[in-house]
Protein backbone atom coordinates (compact mmCIF):
# COMPACT_ATOMS: atom_id res chain seq x y z
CA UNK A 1 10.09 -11.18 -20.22
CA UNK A 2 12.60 -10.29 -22.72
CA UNK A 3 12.38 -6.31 -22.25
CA UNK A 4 12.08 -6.35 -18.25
CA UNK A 5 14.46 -6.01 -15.65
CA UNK A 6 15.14 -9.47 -14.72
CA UNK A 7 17.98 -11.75 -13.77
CA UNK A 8 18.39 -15.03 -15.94
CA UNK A 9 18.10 -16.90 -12.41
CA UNK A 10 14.99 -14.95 -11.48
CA UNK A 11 13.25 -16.16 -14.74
CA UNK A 12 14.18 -19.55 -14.38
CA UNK A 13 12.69 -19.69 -11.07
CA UNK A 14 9.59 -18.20 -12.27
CA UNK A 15 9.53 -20.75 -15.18
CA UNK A 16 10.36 -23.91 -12.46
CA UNK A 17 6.94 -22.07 -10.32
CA UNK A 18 4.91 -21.79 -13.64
CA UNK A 19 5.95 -25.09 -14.71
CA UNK A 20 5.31 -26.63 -10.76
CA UNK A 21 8.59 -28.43 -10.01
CA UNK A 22 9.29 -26.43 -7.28
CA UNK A 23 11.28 -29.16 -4.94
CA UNK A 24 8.77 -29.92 -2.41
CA UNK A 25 7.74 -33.06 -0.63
CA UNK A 26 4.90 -33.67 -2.59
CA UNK A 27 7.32 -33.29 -6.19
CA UNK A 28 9.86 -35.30 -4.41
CA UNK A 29 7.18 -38.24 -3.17
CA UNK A 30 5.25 -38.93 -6.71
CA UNK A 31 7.26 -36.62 -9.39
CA UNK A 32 10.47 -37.96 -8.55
CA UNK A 33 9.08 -41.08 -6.83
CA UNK A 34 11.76 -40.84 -4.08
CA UNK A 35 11.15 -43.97 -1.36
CA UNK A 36 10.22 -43.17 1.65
CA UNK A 37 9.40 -39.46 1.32
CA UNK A 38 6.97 -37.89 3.58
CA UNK A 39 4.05 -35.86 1.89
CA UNK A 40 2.70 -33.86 5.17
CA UNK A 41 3.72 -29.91 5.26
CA UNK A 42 7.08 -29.83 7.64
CA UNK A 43 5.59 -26.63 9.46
CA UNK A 44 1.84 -28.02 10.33
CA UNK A 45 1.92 -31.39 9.23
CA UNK A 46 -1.80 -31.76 8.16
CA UNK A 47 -1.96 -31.09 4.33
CA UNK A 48 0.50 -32.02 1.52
CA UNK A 49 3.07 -29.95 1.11
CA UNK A 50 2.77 -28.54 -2.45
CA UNK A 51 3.76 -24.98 -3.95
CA UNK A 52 0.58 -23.76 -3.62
CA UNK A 53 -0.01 -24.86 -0.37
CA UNK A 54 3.64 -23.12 1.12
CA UNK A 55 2.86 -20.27 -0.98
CA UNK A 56 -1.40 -19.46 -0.06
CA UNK A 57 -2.65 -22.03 2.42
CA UNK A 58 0.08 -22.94 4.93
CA UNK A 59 -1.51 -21.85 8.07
CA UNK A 60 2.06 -20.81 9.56
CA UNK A 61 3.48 -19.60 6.24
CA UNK A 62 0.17 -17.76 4.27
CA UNK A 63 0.21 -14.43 6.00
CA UNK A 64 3.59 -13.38 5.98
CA UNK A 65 4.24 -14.95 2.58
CA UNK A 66 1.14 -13.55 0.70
CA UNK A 67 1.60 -9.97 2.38
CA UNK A 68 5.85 -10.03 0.62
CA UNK A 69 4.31 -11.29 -2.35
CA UNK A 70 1.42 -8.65 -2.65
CA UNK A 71 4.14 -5.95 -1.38
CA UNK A 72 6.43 -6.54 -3.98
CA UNK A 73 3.65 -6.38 -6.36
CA UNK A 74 2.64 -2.95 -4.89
CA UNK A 75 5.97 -1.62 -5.50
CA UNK A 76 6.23 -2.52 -9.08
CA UNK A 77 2.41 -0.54 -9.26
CA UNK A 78 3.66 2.25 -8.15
CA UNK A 79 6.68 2.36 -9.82
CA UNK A 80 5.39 2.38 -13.18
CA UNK A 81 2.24 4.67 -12.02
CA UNK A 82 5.20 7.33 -10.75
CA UNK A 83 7.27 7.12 -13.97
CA UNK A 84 3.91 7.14 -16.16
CA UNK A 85 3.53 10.79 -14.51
CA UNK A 86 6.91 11.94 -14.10
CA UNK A 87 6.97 11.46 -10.48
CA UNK A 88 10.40 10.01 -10.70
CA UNK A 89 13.50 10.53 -12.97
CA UNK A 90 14.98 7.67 -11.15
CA UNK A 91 14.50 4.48 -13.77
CA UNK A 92 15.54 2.03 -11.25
CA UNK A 93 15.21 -1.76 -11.33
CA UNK A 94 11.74 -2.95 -9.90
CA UNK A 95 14.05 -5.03 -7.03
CA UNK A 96 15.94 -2.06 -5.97
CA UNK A 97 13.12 0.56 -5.91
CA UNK A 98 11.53 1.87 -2.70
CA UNK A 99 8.59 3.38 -2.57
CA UNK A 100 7.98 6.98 -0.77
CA UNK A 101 4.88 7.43 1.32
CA UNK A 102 3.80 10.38 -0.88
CA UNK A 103 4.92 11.63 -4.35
CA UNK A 104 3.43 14.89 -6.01
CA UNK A 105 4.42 17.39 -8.46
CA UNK A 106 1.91 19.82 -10.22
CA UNK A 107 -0.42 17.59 -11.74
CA UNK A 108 -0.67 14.10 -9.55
CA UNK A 109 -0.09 12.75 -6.46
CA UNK A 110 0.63 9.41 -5.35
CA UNK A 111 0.02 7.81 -1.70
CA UNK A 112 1.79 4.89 -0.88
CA UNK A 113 -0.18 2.69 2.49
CA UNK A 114 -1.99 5.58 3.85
CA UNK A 115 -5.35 5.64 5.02
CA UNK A 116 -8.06 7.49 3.21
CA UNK A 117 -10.00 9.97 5.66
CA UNK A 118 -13.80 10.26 5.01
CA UNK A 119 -17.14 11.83 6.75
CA UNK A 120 -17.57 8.64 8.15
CA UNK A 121 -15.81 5.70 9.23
CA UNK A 122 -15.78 2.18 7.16
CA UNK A 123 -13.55 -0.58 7.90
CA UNK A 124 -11.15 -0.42 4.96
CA UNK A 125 -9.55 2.80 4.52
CA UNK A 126 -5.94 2.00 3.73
CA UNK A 127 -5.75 1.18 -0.33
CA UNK A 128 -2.38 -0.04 -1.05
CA UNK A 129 -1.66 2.90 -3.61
CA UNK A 130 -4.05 5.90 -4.04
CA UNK A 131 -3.55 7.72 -7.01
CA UNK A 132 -4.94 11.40 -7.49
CA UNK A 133 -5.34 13.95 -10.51
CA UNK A 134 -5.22 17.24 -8.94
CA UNK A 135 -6.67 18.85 -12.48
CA UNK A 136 -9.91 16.73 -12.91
CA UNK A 137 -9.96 15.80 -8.53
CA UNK A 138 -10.32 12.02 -9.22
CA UNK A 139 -9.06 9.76 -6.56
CA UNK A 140 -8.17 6.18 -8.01
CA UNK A 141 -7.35 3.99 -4.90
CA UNK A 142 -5.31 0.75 -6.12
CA UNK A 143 -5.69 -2.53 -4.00
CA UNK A 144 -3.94 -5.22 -4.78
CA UNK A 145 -4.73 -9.12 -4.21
CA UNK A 146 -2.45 -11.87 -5.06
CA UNK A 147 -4.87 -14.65 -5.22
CA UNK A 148 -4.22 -18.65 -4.65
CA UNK A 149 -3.33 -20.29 -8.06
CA UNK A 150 -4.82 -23.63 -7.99
């Protein structure tokens, strides 16, 4: 973490994540052993409401967290796979960079969300990043998955 981009905060709230003392109602209820503290999830109410459960297993919360998570993910992918090439001059920080739908010069090309067209039709055509080499016409397509930690 020393040679990366970050804010001090930002790495302090990744350490307080790593080190699971995120404030939640489970931490507050038998970490902190605060009296009368509910455990249940505020949004659904059925499971303890933990880090990992706000973060991969809320039923109200999963989707739309995981997809920002896996997103911003994506965008630090391509990033370095665009500066690795000489895509982009642009060095910016991984929070401020947006990503174009298609970058190309001479030698690569880089897709950003786009679907993959083929003789015939399968259900998952839309890698996250596809990443060609126009000399040796090899297609790399780049899905990511941000998985549960448990």
């Amino acid at each position: 973490m020393t040679k990366d981009d970050l804010f001090a905060e930002t790495e302090g709230y990744f350490t307080a994540i790593q080190d699971q003392v995120i404030l939640t109602r489970n931490h507050k209820k038998y970490i902190l052993k605060q009296p009368d503290t509910e455990e249940p999830c505020r949004r659904i109410g059925k499971e303890s409401e933990t880090f990992q459960h706000i973060t991969a297993a809320c039923e109200q919360l999963a989707h739309t967290e995981y997809v920002k998570r896996r997103d911003g993910l994506d965008k630090i992918v391509h990033q370095k796979l665009a500066e690795g090439v000489e895509l982009i001059d642009d060095k910016s920080p991984y929070y401020k960079y947006t990503t174009a739908t298609v970058l190309e010069n001479e030698n690569f090309k880089l897709y950003w969300n786009r679907s993959i067209f083929r003789d015939k039709t399968i259900s998952f055509d839309r890698p996250d990043i596809t990443f060609m080499n126009k000399k040796t016409k090899n297609n790399f397509p780049v899905d990511i998955a941000v998985t549960k930690r448990t």
